[in-house]
C-alpha atoms as a PDB file:
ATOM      1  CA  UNK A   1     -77.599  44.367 -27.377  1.00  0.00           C
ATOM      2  CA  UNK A   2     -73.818  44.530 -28.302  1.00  0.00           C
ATOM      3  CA  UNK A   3     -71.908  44.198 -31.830  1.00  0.00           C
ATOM      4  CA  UNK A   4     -70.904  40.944 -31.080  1.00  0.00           C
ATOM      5  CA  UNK A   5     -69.153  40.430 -34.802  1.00  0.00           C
ATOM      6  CA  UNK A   6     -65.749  39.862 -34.618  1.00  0.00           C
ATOM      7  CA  UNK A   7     -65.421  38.731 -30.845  1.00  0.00           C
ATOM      8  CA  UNK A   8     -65.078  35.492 -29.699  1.00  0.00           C
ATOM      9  CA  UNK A   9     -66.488  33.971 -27.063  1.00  0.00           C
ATOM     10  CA  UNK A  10     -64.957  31.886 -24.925  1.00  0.00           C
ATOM     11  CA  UNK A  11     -67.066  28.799 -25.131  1.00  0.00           C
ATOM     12  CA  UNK A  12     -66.111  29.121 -28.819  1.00  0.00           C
ATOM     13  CA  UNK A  13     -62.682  29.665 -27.923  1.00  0.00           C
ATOM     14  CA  UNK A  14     -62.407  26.162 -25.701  1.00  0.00           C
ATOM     15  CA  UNK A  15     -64.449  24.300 -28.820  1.00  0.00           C
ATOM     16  CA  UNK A  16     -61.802  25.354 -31.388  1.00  0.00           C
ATOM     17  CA  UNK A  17     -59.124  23.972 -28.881  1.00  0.00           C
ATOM     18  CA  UNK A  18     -60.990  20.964 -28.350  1.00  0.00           C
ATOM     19  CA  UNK A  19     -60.784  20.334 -32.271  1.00  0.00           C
ATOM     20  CA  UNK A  20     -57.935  21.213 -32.752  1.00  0.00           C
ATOM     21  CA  UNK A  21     -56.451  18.669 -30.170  1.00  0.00           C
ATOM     22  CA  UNK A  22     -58.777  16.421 -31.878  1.00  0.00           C
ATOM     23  CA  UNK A  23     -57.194  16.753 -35.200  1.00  0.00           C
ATOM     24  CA  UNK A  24     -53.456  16.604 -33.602  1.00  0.00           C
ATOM     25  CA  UNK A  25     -54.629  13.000 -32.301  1.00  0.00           C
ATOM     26  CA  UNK A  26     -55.872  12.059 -35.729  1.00  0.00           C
ATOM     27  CA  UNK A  27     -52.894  13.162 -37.791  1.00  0.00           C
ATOM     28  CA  UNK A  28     -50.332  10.829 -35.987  1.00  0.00           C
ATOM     29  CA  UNK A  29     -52.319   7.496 -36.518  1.00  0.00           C
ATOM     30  CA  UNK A  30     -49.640   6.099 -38.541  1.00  0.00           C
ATOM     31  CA  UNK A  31     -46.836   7.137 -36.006  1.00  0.00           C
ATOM     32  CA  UNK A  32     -45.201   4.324 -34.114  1.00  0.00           C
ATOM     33  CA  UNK A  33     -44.580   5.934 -31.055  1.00  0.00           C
ATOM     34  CA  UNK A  34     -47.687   7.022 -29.109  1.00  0.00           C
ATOM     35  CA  UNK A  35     -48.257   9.876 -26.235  1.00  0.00           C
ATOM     36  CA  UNK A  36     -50.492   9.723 -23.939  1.00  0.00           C
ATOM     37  CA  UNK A  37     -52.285  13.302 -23.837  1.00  0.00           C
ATOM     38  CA  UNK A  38     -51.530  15.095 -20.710  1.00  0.00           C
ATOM     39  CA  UNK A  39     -53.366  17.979 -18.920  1.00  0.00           C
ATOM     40  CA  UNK A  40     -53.399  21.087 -21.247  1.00  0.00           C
ATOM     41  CA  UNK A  41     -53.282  24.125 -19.686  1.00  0.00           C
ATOM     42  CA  UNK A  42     -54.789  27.412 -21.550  1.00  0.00           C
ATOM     43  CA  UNK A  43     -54.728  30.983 -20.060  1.00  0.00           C
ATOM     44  CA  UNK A  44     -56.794  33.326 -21.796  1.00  0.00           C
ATOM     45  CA  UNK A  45     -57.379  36.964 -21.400  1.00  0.00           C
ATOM     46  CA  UNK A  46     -61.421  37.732 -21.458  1.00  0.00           C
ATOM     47  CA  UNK A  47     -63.339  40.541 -21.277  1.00  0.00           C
ATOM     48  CA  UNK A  48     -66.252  40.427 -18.607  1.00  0.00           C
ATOM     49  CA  UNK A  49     -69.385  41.914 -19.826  1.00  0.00           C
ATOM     50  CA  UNK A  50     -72.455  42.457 -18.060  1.00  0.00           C
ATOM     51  CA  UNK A  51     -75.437  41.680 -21.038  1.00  0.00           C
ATOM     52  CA  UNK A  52     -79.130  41.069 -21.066  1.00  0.00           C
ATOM     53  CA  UNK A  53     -79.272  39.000 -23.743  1.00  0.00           C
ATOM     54  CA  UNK A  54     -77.185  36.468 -21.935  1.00  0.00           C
ATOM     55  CA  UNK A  55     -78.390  33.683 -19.263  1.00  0.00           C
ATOM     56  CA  UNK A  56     -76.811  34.985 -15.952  1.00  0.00           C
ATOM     57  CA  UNK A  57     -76.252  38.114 -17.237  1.00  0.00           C
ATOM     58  CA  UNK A  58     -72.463  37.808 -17.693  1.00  0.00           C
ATOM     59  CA  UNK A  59     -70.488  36.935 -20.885  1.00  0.00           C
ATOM     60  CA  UNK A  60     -66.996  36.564 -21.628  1.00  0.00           C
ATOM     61  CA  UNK A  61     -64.743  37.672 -24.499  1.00  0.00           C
ATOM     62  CA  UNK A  62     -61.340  36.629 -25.470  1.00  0.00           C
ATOM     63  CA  UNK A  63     -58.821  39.409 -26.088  1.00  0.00           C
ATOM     64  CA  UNK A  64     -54.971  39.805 -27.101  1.00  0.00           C
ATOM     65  CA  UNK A  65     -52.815  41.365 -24.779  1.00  0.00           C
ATOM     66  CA  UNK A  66     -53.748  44.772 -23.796  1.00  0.00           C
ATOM     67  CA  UNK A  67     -56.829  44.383 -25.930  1.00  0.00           C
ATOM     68  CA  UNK A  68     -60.295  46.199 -24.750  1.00  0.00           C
ATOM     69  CA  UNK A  69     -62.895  48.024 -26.278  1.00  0.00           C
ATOM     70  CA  UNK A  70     -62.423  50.786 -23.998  1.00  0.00           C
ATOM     71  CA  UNK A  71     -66.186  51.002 -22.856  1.00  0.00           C
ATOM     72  CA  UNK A  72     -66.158  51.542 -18.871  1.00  0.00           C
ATOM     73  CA  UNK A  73     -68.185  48.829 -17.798  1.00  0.00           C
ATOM     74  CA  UNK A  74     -65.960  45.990 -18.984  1.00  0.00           C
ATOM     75  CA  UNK A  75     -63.146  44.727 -17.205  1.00  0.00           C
ATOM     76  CA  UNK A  76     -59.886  42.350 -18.525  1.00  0.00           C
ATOM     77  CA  UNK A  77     -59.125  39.354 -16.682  1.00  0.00           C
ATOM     78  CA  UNK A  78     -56.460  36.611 -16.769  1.00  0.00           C
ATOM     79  CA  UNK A  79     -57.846  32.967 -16.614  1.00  0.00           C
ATOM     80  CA  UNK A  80     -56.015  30.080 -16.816  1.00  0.00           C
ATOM     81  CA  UNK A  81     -58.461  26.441 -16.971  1.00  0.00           C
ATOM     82  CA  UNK A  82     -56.378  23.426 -16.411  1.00  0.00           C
ATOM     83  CA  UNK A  83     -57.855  21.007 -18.852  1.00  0.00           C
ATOM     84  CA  UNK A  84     -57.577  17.029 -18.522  1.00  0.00           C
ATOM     85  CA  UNK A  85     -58.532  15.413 -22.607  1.00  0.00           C
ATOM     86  CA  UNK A  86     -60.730  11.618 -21.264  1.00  0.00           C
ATOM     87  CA  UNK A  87     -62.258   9.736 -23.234  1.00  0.00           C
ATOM     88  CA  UNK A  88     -65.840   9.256 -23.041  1.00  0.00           C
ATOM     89  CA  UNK A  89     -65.090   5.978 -20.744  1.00  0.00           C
ATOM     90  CA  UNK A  90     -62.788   8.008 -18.978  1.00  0.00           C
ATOM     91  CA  UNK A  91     -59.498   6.344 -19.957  1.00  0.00           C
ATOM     92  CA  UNK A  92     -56.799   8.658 -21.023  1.00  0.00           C
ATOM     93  CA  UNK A  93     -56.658   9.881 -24.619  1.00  0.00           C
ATOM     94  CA  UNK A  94     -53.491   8.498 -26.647  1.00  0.00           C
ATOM     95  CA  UNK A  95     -51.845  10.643 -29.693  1.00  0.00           C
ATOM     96  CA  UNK A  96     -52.429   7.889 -33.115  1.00  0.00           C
ATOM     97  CA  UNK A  97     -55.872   6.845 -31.029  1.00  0.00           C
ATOM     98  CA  UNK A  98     -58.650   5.157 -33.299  1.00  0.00           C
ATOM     99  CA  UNK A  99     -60.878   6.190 -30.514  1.00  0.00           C
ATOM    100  CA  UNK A 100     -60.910   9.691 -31.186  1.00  0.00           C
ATOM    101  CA  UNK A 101     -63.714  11.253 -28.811  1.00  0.00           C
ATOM    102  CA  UNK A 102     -66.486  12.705 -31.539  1.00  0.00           C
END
């Protein structure tokens, strides 16, 4: 099994987004003027590891730029996920919402 202390996954990665989107919709409840949120686009750079301990066998790790361990067996890759915010009714999400997604 790896160190995995200090790396972050990339499910974990996408979860922290997700809040923090959450928490830009909350803050601007008392604005007037309202947006609605658009397709966010991330692009991450993630290690792809080949582990045992993992469903599948594969796990990914976000890095910084030219960031690796260095161990042969892993390999960097660009991804970019195009990501659309809904609501759980599937209407767009608007900035100042009171229906936050929880």
């Amino acid at each position: 099994m790896t160190d995995d202390v200090g790396r972050i996954g990339l499910e974990e990665t996408i979860a922290a987004l997700r809040r923090e989107i959450i928490a830009s919709i909350v803050a601007s409840q008392d604005e007037r003027l309202r947006f609605e949120v658009g397709e966010v686009t991330v692009e991450f750079h993630v290690e792809v590891e080949r582990s045992a301990d993992v469903k599948g066998g594969i796990k990914f790790w976000v890095v910084g730029l030219g960031g690796s361990s260095g161990t042969k067996d892993k390999s960097i890759h660009k991804v970019t996920i195009p990501l659309k915010p809904l609501r759980r009714d599937g209407k767009p999400v608007l900035t100042g919402s009171d229906e936050v997604p929880k």
